[in-house]
Protein backbone atom coordinates (compact mmCIF):
# COMPACT_ATOMS: atom_id res chain seq x y z
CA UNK A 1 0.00 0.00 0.00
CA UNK A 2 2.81 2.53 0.82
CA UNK A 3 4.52 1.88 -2.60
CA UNK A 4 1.34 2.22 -3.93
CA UNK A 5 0.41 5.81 -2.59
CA UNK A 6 4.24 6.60 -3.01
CA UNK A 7 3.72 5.84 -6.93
CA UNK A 8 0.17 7.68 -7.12
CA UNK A 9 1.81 11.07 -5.13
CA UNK A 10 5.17 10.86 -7.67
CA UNK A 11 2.69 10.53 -10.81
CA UNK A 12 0.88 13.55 -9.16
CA UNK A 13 3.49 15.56 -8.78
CA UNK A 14 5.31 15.22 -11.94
CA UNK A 15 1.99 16.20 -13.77
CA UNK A 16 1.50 19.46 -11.37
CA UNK A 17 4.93 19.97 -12.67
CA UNK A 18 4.31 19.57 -16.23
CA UNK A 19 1.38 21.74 -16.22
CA UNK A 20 3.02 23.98 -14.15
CA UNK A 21 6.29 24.63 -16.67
CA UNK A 22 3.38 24.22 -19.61
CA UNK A 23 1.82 27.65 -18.35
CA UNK A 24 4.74 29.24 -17.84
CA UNK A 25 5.77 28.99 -21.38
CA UNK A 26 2.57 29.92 -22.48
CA UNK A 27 2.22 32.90 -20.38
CA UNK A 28 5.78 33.76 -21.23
CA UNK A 29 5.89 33.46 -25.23
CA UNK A 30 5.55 36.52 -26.87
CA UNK A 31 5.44 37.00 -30.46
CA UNK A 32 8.68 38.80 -32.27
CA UNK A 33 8.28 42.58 -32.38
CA UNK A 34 8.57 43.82 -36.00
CA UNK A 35 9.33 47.37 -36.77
CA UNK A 36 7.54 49.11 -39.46
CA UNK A 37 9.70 49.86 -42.58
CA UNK A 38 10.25 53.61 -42.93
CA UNK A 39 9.71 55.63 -46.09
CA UNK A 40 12.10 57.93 -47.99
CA UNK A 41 11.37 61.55 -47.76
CA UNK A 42 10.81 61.44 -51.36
CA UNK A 43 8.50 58.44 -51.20
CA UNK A 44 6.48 61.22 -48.52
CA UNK A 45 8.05 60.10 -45.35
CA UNK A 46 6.38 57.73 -42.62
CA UNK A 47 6.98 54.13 -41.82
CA UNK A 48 5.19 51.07 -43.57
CA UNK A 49 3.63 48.23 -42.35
CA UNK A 50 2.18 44.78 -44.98
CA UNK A 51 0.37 42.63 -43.56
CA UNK A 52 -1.51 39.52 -44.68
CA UNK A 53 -4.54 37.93 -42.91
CA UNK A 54 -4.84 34.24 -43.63
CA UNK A 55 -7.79 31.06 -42.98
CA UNK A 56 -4.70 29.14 -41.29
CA UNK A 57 -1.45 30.27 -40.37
CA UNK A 58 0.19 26.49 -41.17
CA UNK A 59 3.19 25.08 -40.07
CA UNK A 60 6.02 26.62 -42.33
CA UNK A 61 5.30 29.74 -40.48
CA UNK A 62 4.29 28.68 -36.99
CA UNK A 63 5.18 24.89 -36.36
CA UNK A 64 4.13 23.20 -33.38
CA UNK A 65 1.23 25.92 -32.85
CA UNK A 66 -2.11 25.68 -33.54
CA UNK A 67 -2.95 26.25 -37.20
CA UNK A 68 -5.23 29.04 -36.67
CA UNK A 69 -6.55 31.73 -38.35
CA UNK A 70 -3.84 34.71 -38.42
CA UNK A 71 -2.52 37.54 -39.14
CA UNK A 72 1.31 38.04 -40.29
CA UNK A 73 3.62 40.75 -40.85
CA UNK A 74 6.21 41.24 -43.51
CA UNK A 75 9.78 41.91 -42.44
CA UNK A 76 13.06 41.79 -44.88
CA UNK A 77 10.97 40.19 -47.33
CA UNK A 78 9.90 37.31 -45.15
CA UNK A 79 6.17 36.68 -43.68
CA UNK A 80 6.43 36.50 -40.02
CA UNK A 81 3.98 34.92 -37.54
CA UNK A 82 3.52 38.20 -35.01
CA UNK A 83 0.97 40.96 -34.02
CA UNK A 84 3.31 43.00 -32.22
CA UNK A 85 4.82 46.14 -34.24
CA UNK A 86 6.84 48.93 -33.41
CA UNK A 87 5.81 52.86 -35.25
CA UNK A 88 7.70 55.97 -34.70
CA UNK A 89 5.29 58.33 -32.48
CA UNK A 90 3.77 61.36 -33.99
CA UNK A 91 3.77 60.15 -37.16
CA UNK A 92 2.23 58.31 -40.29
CA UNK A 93 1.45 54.63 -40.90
CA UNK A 94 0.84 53.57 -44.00
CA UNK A 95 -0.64 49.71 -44.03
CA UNK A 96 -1.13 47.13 -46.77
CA UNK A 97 -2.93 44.52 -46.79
CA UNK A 98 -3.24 41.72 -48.34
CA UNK A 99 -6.99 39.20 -47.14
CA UNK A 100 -6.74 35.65 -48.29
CA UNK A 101 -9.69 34.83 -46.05
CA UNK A 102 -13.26 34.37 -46.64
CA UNK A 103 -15.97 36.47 -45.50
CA UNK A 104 -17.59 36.47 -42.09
CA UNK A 105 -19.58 39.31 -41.48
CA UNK A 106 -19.76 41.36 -38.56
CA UNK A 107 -22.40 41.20 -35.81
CA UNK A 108 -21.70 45.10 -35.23
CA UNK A 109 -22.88 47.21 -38.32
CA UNK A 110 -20.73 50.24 -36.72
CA UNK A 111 -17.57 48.64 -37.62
CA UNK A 112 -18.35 48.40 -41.25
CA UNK A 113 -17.32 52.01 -41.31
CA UNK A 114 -14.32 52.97 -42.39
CA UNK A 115 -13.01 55.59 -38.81
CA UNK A 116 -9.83 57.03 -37.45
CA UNK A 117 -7.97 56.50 -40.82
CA UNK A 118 -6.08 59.71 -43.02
CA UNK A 119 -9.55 60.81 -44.71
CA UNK A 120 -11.65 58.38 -43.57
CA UNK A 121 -11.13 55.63 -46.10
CA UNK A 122 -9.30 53.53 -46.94
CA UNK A 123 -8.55 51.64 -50.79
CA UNK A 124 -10.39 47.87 -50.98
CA UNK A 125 -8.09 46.62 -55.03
CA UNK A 126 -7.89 50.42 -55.90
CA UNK A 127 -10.87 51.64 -54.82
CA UNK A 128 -11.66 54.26 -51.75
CA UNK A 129 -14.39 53.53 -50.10
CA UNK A 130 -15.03 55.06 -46.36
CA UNK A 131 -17.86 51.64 -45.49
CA UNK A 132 -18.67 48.22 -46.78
CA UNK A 133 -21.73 46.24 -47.02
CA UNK A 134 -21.46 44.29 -43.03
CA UNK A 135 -21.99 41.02 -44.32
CA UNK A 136 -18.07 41.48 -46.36
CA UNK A 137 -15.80 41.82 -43.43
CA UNK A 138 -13.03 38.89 -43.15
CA UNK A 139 -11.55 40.68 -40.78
CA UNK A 140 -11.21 43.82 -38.79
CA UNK A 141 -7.89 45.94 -38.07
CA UNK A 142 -8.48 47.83 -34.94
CA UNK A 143 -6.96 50.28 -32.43
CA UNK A 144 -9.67 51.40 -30.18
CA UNK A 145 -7.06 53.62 -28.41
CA UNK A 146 -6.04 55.70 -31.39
CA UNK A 147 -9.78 55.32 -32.74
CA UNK A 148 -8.90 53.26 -36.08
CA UNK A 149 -11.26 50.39 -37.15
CA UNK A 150 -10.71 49.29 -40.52
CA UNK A 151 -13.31 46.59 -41.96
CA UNK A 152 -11.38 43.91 -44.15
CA UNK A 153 -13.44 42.47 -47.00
CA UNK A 154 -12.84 38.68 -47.19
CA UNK A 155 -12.78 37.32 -50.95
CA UNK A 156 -16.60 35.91 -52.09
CA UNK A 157 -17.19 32.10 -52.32
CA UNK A 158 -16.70 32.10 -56.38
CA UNK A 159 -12.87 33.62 -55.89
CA UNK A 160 -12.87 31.00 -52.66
CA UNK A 161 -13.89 28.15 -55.00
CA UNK A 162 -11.31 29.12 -57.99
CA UNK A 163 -8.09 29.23 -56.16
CA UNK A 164 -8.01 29.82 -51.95
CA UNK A 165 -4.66 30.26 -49.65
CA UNK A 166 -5.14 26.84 -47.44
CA UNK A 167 -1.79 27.40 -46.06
CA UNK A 168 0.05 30.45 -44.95
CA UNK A 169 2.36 31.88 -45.82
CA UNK A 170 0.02 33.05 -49.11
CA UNK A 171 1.31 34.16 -52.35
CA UNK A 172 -0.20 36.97 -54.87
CA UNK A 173 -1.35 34.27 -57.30
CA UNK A 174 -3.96 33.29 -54.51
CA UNK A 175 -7.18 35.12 -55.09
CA UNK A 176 -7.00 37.95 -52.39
CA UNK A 177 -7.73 41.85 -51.98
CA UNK A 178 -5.63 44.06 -51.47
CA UNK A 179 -6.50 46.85 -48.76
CA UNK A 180 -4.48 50.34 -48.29
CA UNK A 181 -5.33 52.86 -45.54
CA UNK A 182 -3.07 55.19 -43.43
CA UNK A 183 -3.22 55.90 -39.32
CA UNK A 184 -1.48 58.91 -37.23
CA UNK A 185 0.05 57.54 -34.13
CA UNK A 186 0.50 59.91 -31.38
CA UNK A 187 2.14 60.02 -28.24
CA UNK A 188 4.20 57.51 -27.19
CA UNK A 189 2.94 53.91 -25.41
CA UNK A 190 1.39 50.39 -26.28
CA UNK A 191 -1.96 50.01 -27.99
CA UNK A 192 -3.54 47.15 -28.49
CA UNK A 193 -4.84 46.15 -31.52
CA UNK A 194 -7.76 43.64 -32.47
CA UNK A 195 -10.17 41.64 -35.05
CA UNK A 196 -13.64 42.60 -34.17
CA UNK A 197 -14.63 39.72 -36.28
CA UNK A 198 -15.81 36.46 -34.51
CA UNK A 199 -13.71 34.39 -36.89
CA UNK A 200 -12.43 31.62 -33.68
CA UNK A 201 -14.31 28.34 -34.81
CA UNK A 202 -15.19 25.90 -32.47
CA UNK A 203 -15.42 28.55 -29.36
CA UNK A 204 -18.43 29.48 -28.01
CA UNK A 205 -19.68 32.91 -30.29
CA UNK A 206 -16.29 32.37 -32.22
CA UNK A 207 -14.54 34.75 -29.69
CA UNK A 208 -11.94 31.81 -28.09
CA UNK A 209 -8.83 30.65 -29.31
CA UNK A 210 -6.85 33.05 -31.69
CA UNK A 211 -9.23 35.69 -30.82
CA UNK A 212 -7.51 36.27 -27.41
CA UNK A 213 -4.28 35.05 -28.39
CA UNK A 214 -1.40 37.03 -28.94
CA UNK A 215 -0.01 36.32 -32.54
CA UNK A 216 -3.51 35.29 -34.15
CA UNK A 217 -6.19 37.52 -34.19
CA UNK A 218 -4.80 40.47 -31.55
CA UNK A 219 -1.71 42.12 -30.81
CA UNK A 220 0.29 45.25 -29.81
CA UNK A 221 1.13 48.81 -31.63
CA UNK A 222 4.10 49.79 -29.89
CA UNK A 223 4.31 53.52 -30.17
CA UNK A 224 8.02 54.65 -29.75
């Protein structure tokens, strides 16, 4: 009997201890902060940022996380898997990006407006537009903080059935579209950023999973 309770307590407390070192490295890993790209005076000055919002992130980006759905940045021509960025303060960002997801929709008609952008708008494959119908939305790119929310039209079920990104990182000859818009920052600090979207399946309301994880669907705007 004492070997027996000797075993059970040893079992016990090696699990306590591998849950225990399993939280600490998740509450501890941190995506890689990425630095927007600064322009050229002659280009008009400010920093750049590309993104690309994808149906699963995959494992040549990410392995051995879960193959969510994500957002990554581009840095010295490579896609990285992070939602953390560093922009100068008092200044202008100037995004692109690139949606190889589907549409969602949004349960919040407000956010289908285009706010707290240079002008209002923003450019959806060339086009300004300052709103889009609610039902389009793959996405959202917001900064409540600085008052940007930028609906992200997904690509329609025809484009989705032709020739769809399974796999991150995507490539141009994916069906996508290609979003512009420009932010001021202001003083410095860290913002977060978020997808208003419910895009986490399997959660309850689709708000679990990369919807509240760092690196997915949320991140930082380090203003420096």
């Amino acid at each position: 009997m004492a070997k027996k309770v000797l075993g059970v307590s040893v079992a016990v407390v090696a699990l306590g201890l591998a849950i225990g070192l399993y939280v600490a490295n998740w509450a501890t890993s941190f995506p890689t902060t990425v630095s927007a790209s600064v322009n050229p005076p002659s280009a008009g000055g400010g920093t750049n940022l590309t993104l690309q919002t994808v149906g699963a992130v995959g494992r040549k980006v990410s392995p051995g996380n879960p193959d969510w759905v994500s957002y990554l940045v581009k840095s010295n021509g490579r896609w990285v898997h992070s939602t953390i960025y560093n922009v100068p303060a008092n200044s202008i960002v100037h995004v692109t990006l690139y949606e190889y997801d589907s549409a969602s929709g949004l349960r919040n008609a407000l956010f289908s407006q285009v706010q707290g952008t240079v002008g209002g708008t923003m450019t959806v494959d060339g086009k300004t537009v300052s709103a889009v119908n609610p039902e389009e939305p793959a996405h959202t790119f917001a900064i409540p903080e600085l008052g940007v929310y930028v609906p992200l039209p997904g690509v329609s079920e025809a484009e989705e059935e032709k020739d769809f990104c399974e796999e991150a990182p995507c490539e141009p000859k994916y069906h996508h579209r290609t979003i512009t818009f420009s932010f001021r920052t202001g003083k410095k600090g860290r913002y977060r950023w978020q997808c208003f979207v419910p895009c986490g399946a399997g959660y309850p309301l689709g708000n679990g999973g990369p919807m509240q994880t760092l690196g997915y669907m949320d991140g930082f705007i380090d203003v420096v």
